[in-house]
N, C-alpha and C. Protein backbone atom coordinates (compact mmCIF):
# COMPACT_ATOMS: atom_id res chain seq x y z
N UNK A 1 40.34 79.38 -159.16
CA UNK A 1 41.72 79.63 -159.52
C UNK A 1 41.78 80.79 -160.53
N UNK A 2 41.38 81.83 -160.10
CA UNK A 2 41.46 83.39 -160.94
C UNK A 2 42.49 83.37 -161.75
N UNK A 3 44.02 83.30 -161.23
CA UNK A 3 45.28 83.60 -161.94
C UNK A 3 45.10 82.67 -162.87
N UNK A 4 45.11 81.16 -162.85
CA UNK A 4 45.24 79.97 -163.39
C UNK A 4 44.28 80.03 -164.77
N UNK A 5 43.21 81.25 -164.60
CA UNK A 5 43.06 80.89 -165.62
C UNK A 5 43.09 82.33 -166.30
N UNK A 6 43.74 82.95 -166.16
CA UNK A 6 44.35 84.42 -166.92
C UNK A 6 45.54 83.57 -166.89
N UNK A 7 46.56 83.09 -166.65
CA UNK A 7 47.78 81.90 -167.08
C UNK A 7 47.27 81.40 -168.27
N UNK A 8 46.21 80.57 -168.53
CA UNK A 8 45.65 79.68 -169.50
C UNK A 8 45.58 80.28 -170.39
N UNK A 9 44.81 81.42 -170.16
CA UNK A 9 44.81 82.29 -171.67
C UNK A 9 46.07 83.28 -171.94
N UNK A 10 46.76 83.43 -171.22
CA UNK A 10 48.23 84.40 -171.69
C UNK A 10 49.39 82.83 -172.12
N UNK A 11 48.90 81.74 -171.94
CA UNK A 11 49.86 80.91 -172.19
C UNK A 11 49.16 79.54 -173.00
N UNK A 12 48.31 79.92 -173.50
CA UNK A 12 46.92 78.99 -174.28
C UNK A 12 48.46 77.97 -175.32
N UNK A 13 47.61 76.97 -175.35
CA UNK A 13 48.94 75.52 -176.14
C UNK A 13 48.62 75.98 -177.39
N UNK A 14 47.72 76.60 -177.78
CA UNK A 14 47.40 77.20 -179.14
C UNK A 14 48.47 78.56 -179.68
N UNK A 15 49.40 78.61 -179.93
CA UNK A 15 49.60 80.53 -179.91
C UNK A 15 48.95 81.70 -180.93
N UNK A 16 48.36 81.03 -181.59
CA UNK A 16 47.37 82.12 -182.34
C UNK A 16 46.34 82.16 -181.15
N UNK A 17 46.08 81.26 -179.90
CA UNK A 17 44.80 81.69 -179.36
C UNK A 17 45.05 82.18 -178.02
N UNK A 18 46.14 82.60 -178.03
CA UNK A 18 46.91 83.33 -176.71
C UNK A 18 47.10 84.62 -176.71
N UNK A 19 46.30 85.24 -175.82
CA UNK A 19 46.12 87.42 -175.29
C UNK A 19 47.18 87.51 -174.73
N UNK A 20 47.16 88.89 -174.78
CA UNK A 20 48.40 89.51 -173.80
C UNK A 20 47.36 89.45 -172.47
N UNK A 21 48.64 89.38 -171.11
CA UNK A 21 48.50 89.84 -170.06
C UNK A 21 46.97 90.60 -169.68
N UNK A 22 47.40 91.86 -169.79
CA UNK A 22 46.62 93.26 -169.70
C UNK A 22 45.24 92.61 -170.28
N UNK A 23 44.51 91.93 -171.51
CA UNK A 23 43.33 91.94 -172.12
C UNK A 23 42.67 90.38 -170.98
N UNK A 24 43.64 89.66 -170.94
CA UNK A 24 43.41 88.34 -170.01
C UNK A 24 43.06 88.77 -168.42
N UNK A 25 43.64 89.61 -167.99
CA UNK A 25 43.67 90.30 -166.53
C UNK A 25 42.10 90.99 -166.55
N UNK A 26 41.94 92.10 -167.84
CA UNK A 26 40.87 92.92 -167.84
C UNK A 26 39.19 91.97 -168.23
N UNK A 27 39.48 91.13 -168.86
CA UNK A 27 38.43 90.19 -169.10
C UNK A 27 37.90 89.06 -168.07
N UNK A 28 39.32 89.09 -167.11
CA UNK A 28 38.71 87.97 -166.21
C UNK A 28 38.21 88.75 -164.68
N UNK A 29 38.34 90.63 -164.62
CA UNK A 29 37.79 91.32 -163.92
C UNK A 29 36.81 92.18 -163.94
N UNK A 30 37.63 93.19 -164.59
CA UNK A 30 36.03 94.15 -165.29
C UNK A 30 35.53 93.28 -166.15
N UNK A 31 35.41 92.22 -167.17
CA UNK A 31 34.80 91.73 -168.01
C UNK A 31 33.96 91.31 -167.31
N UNK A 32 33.58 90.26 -166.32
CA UNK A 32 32.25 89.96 -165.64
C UNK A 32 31.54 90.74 -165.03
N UNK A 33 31.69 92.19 -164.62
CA UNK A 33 31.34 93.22 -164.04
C UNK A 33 30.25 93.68 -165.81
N UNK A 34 31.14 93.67 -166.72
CA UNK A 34 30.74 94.21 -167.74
C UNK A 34 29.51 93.25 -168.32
N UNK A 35 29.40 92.07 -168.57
CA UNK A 35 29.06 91.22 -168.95
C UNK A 35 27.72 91.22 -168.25
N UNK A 36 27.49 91.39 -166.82
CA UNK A 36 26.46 91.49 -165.69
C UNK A 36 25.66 92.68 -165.96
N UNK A 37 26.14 93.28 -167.30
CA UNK A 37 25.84 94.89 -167.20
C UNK A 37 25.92 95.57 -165.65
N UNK A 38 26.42 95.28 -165.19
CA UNK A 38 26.89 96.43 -163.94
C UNK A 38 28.26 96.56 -163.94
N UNK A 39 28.15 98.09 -162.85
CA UNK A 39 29.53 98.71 -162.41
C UNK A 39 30.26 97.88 -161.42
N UNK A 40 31.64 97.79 -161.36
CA UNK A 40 32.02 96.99 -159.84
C UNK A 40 32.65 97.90 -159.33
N UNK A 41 31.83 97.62 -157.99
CA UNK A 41 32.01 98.19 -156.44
C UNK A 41 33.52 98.78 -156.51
N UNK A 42 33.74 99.91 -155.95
CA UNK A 42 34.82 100.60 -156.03
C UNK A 42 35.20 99.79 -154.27
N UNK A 43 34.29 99.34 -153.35
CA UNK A 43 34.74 98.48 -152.03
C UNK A 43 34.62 97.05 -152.23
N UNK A 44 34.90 96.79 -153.68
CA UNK A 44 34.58 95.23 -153.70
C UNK A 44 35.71 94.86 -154.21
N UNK A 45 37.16 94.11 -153.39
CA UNK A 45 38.18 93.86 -154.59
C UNK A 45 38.66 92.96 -153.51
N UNK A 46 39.95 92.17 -154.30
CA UNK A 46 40.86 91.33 -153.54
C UNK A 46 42.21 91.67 -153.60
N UNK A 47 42.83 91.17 -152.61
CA UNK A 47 44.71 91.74 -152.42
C UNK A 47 45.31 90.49 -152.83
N UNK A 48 46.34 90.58 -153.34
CA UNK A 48 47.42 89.38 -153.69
C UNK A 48 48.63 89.29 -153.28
N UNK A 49 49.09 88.67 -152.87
CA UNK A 49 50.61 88.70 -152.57
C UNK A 49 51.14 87.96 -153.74
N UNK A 50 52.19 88.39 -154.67
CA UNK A 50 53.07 87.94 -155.86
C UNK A 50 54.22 87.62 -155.09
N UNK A 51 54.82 86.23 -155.61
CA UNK A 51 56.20 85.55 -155.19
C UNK A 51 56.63 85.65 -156.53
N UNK A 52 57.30 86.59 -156.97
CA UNK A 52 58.27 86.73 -158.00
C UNK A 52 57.94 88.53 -159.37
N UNK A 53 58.95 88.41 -160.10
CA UNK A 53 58.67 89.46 -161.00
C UNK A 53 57.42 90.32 -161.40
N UNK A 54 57.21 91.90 -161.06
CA UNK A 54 56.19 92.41 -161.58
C UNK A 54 56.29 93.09 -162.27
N UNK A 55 55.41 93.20 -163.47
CA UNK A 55 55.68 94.21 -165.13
C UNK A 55 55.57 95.55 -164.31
N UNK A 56 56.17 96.37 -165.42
CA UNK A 56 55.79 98.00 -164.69
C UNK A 56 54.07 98.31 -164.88
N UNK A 57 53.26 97.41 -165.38
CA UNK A 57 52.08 97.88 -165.30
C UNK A 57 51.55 97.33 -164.65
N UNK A 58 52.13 96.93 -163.18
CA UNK A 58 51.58 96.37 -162.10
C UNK A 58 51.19 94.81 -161.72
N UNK A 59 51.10 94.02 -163.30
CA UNK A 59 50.64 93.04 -163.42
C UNK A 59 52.23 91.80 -162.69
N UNK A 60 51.36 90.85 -162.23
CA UNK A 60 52.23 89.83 -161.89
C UNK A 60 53.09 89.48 -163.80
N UNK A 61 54.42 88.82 -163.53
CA UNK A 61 54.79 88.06 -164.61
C UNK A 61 54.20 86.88 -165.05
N UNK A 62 53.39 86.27 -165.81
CA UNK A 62 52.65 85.14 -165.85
C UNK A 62 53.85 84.34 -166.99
N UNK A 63 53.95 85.31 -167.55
CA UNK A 63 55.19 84.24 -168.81
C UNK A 63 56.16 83.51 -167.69
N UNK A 64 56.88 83.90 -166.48
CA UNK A 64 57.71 83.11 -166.03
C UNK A 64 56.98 81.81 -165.02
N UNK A 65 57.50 80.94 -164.95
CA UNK A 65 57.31 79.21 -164.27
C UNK A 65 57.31 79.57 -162.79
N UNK A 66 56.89 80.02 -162.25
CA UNK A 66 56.41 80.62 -160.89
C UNK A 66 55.21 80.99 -160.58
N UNK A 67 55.38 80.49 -158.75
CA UNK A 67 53.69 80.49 -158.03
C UNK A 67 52.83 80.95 -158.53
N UNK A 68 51.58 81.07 -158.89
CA UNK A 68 50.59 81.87 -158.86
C UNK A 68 50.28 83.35 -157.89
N UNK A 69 49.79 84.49 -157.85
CA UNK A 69 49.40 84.84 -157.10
C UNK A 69 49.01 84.17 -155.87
N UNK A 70 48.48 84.84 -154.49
CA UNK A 70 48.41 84.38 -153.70
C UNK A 70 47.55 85.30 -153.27
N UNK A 71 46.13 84.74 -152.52
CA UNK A 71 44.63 85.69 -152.57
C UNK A 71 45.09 85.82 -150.63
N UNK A 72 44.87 87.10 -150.20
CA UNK A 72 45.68 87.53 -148.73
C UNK A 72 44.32 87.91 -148.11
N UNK A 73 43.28 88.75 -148.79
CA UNK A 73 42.45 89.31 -148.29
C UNK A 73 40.98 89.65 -149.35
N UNK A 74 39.83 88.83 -148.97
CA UNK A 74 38.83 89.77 -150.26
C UNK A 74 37.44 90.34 -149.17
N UNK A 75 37.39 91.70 -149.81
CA UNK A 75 36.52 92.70 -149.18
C UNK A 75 35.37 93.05 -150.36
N UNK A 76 34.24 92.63 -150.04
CA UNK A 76 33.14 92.81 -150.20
C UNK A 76 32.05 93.94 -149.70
N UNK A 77 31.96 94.83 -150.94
CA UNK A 77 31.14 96.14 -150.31
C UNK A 77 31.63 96.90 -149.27
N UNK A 78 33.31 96.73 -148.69
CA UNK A 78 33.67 97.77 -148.17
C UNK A 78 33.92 96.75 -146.12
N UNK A 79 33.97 94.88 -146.64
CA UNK A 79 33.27 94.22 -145.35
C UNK A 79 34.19 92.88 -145.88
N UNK A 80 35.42 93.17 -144.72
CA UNK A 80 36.11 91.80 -145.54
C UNK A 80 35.66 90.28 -144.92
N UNK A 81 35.64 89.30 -146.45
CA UNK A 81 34.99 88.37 -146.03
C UNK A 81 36.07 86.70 -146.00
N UNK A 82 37.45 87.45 -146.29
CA UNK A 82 38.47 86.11 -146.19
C UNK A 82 39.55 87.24 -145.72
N UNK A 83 40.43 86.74 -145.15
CA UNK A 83 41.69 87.09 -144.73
C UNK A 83 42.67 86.20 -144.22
N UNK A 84 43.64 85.93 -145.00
CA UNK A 84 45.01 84.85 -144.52
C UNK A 84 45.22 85.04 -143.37
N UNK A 85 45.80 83.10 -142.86
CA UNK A 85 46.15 83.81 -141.57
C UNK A 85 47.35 84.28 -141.06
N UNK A 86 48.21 84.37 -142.67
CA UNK A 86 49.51 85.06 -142.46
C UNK A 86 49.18 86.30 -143.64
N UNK A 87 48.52 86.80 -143.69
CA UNK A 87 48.06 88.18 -144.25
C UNK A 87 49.16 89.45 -143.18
């Protein structure tokens, strides 16, 4: 549950222990890339379909009470290895 838990931390029950968006998004992507000490694959990513509001910096709205993202397609090294079957 990727989103669910960039949600957790942009919406932590703590609010001193709650990130913005953008640092929660970047830590739960490039951060394991980073963490692995490696680069990630410029053909390695996943598509989302968003049901509701998107910030102008592309990011889904996580502050509002609506779906999660929704994972449509993930391509591995350039070789997709899930695809919806309403993608």
């Amino acid at each position: 549950d990727p989103w669910g838990a960039v949600r957790a931390a942009v919406r932590h029950h703590n609010p001193a222990s709650r990130v913005p968006l953008e640092v929660a998004f970047a830590a739960h992507t490039a951060g394991g890339w980073y963490a692995a000490r490696s680069e990630a694959p410029a053909d390695t990513y996943a598509e989302w379909d968003v049901d509701g509001p998107i910030r102008p910096d592309g990011l889904p709205d996580l502050d509002q009470d609506q779906p999660l993202p929704r994972c449509v397609r993930t391509v591995v090294r350039g070789h997709t290895v899930y695809e919806s079957e309403d993608a």
